[in-house]
Protein backbone atom coordinates (compact mmCIF):
# COMPACT_ATOMS: atom_id res chain seq x y z
CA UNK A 1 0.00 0.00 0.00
CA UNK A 2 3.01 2.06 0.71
CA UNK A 3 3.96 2.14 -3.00
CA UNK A 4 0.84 2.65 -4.39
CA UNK A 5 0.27 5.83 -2.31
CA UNK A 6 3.65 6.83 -3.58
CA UNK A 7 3.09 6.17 -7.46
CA UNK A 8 -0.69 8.34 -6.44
CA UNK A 9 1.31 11.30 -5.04
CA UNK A 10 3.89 11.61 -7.71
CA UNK A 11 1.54 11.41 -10.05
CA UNK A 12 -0.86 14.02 -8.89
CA UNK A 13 -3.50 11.23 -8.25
CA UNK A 14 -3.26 12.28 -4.21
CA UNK A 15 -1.93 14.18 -1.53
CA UNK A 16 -0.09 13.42 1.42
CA UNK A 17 -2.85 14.85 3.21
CA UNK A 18 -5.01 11.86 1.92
CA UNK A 19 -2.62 9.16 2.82
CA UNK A 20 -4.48 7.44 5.95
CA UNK A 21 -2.78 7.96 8.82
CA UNK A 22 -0.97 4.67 9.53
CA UNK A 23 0.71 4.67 7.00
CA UNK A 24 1.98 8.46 6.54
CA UNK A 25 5.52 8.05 8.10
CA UNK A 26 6.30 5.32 5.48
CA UNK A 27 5.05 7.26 2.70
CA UNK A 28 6.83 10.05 3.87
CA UNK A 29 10.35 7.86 3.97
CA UNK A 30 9.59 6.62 0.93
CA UNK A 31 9.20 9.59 -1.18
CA UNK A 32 12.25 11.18 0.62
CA UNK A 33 14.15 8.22 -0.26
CA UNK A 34 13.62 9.03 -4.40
CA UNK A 35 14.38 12.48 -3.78
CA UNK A 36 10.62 13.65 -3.07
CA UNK A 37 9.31 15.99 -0.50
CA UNK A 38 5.60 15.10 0.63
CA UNK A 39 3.50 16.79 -2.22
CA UNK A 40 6.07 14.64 -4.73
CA UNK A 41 8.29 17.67 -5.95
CA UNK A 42 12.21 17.00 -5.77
CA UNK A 43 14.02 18.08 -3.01
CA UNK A 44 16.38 21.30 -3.67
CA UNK A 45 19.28 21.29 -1.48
């Protein structure tokens, strides 16, 4: 479910906001992990 919620938010199909809660902080990981912050845009450092 993880993945799915992060192919939905980097595709504009969701927003974090949406994600239930349970499973935010994974989400969250995840998209960090590829570069993402949580509305799916890359991370400028």
């Amino acid at each position: 479910m993880v993945a799915l919620y992060v192919a939905l938010i980097v595709n504009d199909r969701r927003t974090f906001e949406q994600v239930p809660a349970k499973l935010k902080a994974a989400v969250k990981a995840d998209l960090e992990a590829i570069g993402l912050d949580e509305n799916g845009n890359a991370i400028v450092e």
